[in-house]
C-alpha atoms as a PDB file:
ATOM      1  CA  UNK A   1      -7.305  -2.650  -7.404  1.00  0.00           C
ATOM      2  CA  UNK A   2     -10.327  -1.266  -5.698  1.00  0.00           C
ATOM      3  CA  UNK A   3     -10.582  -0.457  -1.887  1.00  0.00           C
ATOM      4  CA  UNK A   4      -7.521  -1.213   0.018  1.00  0.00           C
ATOM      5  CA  UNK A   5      -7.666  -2.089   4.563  1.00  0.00           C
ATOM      6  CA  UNK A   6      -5.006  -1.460   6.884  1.00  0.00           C
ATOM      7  CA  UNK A   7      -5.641  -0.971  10.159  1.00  0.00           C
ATOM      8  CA  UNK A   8      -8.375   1.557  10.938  1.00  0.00           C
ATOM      9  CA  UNK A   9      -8.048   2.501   7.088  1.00  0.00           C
ATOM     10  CA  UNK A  10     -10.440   1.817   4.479  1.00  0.00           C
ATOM     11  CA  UNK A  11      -9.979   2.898   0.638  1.00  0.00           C
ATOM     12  CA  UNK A  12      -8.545   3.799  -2.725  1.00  0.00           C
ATOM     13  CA  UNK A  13      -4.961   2.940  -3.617  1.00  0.00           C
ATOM     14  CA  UNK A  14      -4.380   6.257  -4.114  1.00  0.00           C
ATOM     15  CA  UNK A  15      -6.208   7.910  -0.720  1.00  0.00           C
ATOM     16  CA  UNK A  16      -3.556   5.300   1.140  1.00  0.00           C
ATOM     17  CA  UNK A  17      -0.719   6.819  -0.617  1.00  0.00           C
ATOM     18  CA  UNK A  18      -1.577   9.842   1.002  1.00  0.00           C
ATOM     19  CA  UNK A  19      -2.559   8.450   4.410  1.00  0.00           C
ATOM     20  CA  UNK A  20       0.969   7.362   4.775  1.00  0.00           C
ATOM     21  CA  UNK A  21       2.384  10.687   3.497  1.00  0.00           C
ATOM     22  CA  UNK A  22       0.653  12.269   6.131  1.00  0.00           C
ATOM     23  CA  UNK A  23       0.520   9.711   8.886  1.00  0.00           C
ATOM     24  CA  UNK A  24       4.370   8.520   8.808  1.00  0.00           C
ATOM     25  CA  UNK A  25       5.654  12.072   7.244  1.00  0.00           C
ATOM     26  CA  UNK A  26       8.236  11.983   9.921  1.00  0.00           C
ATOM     27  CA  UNK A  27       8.642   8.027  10.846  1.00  0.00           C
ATOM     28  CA  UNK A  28      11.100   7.413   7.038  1.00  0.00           C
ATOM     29  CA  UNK A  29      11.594   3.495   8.753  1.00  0.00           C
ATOM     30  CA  UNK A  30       7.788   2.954   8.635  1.00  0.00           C
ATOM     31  CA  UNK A  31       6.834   5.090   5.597  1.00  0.00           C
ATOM     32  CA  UNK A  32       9.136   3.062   3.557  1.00  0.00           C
ATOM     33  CA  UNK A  33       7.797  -0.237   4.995  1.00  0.00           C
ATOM     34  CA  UNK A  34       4.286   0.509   3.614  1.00  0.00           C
ATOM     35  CA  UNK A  35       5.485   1.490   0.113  1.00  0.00           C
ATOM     36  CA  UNK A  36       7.555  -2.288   0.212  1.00  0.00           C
ATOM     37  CA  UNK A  37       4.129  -3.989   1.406  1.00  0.00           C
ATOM     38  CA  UNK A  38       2.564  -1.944  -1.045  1.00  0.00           C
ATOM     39  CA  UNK A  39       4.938  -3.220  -3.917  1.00  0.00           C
ATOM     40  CA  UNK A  40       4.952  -6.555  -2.876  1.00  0.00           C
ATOM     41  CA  UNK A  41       0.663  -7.097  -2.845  1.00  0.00           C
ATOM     42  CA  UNK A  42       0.786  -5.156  -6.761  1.00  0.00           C
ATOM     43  CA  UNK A  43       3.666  -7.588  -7.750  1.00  0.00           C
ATOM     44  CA  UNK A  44       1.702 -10.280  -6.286  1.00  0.00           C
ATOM     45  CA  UNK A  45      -1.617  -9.154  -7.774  1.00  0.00           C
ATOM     46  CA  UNK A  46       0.100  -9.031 -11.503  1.00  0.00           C
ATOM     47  CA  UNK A  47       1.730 -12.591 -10.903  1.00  0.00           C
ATOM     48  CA  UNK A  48      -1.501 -14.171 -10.392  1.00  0.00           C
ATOM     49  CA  UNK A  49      -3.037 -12.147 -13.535  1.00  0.00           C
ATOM     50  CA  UNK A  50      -0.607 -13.870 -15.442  1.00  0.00           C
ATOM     51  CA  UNK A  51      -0.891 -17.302 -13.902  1.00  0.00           C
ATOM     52  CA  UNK A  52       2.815 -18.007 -13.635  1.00  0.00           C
END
């Protein structure tokens, strides 16, 4: 996937990972929200690869 929006950020998948690190490294509760959101729009992204 290329650039990825949230907010007021704008970019890789990667350069989010590390937004969220840094942004949420003491806020566990929201940290692990993002990852779940995260999971869920990949999951959702290879489901409609495969056209199930």
């Amino acid at each position: 996937m290329g650039i990825w929006t949230t907010g007021c950020f704008q970019g890789t998948l990667e350069e989010l990972k590390k937004s969220i690190e840094k942004t949420h490294k003491d806020n566990k509760f929201l940290k692990d929200r993002y990852y779940r959101v995260i999971d869920f729009i990949l999951q959702e992204a290879k489901y409609d690869e495969v056209g199930e």
